[in-house]
N, C-alpha and C. Protein backbone atom coordinates (compact mmCIF):
# COMPACT_ATOMS: atom_id res chain seq x y z
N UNK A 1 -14.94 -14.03 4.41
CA UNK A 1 -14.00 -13.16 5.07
C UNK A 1 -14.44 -11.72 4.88
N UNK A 2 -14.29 -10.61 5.77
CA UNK A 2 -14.56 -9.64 5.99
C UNK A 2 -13.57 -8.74 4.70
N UNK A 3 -14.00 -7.93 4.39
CA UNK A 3 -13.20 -6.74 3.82
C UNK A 3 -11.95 -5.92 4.54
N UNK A 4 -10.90 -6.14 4.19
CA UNK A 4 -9.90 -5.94 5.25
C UNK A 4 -9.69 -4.13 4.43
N UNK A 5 -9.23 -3.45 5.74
CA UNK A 5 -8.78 -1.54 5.58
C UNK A 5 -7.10 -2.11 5.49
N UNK A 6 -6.75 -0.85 4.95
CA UNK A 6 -5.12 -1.02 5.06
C UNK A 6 -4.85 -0.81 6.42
N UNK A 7 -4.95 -0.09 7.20
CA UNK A 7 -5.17 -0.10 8.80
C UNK A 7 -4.52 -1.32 9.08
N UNK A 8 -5.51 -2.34 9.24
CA UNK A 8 -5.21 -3.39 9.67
C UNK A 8 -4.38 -4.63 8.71
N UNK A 9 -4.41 -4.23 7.43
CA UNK A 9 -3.35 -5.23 6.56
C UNK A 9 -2.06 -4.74 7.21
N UNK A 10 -1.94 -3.70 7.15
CA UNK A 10 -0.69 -2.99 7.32
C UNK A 10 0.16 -3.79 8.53
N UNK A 11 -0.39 -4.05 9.72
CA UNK A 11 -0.88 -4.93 11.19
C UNK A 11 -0.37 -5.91 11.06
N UNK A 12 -0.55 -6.57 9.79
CA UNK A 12 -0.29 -7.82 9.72
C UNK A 12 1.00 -8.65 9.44
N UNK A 13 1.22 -9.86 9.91
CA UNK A 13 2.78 -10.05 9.93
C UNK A 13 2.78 -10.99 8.65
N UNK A 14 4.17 -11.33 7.59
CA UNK A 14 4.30 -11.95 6.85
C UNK A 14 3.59 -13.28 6.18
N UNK A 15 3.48 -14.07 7.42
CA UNK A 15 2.18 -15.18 7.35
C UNK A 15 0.57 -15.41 7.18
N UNK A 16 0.43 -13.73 8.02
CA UNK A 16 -1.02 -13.53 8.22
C UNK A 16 -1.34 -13.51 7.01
N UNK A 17 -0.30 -12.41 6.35
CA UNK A 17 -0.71 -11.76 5.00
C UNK A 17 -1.11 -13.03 4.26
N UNK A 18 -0.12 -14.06 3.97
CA UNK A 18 -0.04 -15.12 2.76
C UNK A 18 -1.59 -15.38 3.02
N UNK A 19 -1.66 -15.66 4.17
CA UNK A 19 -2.83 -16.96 4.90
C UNK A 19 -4.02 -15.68 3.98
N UNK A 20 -4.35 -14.55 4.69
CA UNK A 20 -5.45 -14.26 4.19
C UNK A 20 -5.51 -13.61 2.50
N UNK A 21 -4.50 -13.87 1.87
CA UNK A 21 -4.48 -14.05 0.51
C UNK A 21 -4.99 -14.66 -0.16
N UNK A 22 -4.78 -15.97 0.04
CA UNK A 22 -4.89 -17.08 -0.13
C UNK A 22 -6.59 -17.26 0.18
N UNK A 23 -7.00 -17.28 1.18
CA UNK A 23 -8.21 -16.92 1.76
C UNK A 23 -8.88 -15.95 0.88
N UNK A 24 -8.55 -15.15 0.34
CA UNK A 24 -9.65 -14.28 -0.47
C UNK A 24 -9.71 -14.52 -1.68
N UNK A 25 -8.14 -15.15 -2.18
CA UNK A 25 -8.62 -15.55 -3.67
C UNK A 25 -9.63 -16.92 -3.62
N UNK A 26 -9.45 -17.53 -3.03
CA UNK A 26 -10.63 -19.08 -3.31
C UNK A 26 -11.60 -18.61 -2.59
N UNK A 27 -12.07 -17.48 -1.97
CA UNK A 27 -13.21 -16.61 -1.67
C UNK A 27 -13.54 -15.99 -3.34
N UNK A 28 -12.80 -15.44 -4.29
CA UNK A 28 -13.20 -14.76 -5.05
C UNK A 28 -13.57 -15.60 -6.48
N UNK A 29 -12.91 -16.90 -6.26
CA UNK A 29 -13.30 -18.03 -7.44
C UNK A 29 -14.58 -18.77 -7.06
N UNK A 30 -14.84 -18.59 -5.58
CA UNK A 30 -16.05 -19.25 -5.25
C UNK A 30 -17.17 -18.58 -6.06
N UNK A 31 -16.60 -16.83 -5.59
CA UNK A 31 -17.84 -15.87 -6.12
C UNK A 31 -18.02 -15.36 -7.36
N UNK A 32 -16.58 -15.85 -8.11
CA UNK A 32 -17.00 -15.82 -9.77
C UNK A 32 -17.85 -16.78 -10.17
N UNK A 33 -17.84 -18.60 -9.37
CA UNK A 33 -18.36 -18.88 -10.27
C UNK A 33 -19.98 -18.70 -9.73
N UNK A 34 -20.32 -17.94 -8.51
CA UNK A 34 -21.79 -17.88 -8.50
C UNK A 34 -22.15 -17.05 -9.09
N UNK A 35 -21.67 -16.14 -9.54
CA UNK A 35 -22.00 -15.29 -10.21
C UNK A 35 -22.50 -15.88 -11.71
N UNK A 36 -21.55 -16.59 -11.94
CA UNK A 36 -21.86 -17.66 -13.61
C UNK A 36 -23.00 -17.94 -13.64
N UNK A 37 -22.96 -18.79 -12.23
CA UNK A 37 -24.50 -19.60 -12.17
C UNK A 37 -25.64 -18.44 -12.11
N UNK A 38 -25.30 -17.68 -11.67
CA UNK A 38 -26.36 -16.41 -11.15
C UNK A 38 -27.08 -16.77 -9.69
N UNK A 39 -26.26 -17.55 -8.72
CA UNK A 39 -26.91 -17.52 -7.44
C UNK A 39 -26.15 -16.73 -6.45
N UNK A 40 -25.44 -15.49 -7.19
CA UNK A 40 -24.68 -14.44 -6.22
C UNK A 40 -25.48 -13.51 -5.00
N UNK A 41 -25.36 -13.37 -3.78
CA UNK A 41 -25.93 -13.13 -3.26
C UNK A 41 -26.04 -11.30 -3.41
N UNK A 42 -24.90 -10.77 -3.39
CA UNK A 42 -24.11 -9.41 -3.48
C UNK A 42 -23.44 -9.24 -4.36
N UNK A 43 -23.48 -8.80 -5.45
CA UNK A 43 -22.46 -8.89 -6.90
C UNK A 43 -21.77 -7.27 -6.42
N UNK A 44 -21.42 -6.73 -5.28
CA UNK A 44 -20.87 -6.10 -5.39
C UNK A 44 -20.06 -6.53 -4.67
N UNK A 45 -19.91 -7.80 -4.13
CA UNK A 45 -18.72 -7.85 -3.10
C UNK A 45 -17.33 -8.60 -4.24
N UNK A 46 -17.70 -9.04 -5.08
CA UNK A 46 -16.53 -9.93 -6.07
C UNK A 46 -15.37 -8.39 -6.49
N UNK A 47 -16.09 -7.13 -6.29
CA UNK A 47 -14.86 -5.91 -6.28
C UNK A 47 -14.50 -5.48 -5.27
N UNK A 48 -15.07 -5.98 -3.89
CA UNK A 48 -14.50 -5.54 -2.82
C UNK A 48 -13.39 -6.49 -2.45
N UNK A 49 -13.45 -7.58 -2.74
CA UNK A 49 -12.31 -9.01 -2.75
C UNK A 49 -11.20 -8.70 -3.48
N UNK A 50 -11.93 -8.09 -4.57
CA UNK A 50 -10.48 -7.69 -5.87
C UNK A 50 -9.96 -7.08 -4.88
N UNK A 51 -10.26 -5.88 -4.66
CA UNK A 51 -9.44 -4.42 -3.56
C UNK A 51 -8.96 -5.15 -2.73
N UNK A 52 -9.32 -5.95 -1.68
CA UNK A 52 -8.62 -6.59 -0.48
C UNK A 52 -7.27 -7.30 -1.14
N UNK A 53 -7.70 -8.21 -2.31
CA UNK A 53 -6.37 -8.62 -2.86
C UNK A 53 -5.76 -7.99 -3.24
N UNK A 54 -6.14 -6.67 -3.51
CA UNK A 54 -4.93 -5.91 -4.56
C UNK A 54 -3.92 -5.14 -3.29
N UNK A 55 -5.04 -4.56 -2.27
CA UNK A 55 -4.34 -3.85 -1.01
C UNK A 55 -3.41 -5.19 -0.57
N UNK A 56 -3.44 -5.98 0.03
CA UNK A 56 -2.54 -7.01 0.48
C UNK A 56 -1.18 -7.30 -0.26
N UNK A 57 -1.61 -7.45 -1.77
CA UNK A 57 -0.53 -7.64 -2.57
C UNK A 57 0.54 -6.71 -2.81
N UNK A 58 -0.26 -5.28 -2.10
CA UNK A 58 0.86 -3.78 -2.46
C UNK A 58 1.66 -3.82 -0.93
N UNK A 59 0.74 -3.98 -0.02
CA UNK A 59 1.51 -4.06 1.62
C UNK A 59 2.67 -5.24 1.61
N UNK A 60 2.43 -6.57 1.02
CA UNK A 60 3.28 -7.45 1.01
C UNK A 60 4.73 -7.10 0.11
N UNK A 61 4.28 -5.84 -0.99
CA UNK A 61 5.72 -5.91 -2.13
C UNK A 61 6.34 -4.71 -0.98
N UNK A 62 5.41 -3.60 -0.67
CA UNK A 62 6.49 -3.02 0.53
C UNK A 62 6.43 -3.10 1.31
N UNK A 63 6.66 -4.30 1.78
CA UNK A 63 7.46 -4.89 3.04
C UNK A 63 8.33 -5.49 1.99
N UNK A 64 8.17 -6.07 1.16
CA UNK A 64 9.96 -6.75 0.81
C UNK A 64 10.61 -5.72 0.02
N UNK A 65 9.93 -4.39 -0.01
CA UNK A 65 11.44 -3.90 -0.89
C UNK A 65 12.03 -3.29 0.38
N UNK A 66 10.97 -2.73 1.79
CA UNK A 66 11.96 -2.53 2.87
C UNK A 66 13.40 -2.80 3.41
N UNK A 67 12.94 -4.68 2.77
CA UNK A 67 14.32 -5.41 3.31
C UNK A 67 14.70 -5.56 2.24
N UNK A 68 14.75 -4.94 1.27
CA UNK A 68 15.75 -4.79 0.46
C UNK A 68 15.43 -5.56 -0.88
N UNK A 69 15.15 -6.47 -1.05
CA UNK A 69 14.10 -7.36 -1.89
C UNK A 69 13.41 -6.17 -3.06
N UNK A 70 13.17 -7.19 -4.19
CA UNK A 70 12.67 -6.62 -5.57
C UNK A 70 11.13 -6.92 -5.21
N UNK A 71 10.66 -7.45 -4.36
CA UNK A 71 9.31 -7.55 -4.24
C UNK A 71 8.67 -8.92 -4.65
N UNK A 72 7.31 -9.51 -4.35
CA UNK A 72 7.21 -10.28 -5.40
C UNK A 72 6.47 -10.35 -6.96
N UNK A 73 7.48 -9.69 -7.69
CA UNK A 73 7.04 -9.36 -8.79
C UNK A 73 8.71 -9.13 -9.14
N UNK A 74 9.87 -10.04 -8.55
CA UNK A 74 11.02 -9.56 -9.21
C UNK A 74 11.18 -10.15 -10.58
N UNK A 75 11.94 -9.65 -11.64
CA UNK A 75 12.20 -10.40 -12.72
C UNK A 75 11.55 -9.43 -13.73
N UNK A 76 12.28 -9.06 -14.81
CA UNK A 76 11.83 -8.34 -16.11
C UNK A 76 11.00 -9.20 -17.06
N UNK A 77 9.77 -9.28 -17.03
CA UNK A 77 9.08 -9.79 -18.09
C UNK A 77 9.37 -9.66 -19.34
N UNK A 78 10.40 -8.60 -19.70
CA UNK A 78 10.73 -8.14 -20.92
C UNK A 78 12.23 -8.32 -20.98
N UNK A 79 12.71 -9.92 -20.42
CA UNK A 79 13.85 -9.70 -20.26
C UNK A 79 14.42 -10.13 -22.08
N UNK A 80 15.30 -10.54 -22.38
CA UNK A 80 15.39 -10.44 -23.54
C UNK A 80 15.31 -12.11 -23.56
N UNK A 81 15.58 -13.08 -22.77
CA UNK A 81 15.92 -14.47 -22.61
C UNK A 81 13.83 -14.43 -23.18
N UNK A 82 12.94 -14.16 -22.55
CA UNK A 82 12.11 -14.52 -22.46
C UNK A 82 11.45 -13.72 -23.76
N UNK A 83 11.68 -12.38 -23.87
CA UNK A 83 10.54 -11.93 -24.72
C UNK A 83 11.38 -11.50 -25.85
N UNK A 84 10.76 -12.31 -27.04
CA UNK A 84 12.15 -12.23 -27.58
C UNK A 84 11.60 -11.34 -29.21
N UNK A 85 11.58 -9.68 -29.14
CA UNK A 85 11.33 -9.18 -29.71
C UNK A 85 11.25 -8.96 -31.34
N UNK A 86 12.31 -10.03 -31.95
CA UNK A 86 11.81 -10.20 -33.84
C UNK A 86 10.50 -10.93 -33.64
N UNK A 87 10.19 -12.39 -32.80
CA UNK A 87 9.18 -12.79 -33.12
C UNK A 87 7.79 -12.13 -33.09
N UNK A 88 7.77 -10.47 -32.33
CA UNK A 88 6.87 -10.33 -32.38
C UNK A 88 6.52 -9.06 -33.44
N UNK A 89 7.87 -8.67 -33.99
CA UNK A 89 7.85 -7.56 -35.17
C UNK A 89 7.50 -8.76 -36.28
N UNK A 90 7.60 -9.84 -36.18
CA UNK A 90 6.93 -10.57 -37.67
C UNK A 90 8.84 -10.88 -38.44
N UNK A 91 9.17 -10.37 -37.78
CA UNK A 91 10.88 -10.63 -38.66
C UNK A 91 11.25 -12.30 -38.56
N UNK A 92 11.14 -12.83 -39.60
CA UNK A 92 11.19 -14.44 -39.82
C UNK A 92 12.99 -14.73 -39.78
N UNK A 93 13.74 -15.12 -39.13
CA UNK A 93 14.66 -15.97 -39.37
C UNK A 93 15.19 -17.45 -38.96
């Protein structure tokens, strides 16, 4: 897949987005693991994939906080249910 501009992510409707998400990450596990092997053709393109995923993933959170939506990234990682702060000061009870 081509290197997408925000230009044209921007363009893109809710589905497109997922579809070519999706599409660049198992593009970018292909090209980690050639890289492992060392039969990468372009070792500079495995950061141009990052960028395409990262641009897509910022166009997709605003469009959902447009409509009002927390994005997808809603939810406090630090909520207290989950991160549950004595265990990680070492405080034993």
């Amino acid at each position: 897949m081509a290197i997408l501009k925000m230009k044209k992510i921007k363009e893109m409707g809710e589905k497109e987005l997922n579809d070519n998400l999706n599409e660049l990450r198992l593009e970018l596990s292909k090209d980690r693991g050639a890289s492992e092997i060392g039969t990468v053709k372009s070792p500079g393109k495995i950061r141009a994939v990052r960028k395409s995923i990262a641009r897509i993933k910022t166009v997709i959170n605003q469009k959902s906080q447009k409509k009002g939506g927390k994005g997808i990234f809603d939810g406090n990682i630090f909520d207290s249910k989950v991160f549950d702060t004595k265990k990680i000061k070492g405080d034993v009870k």
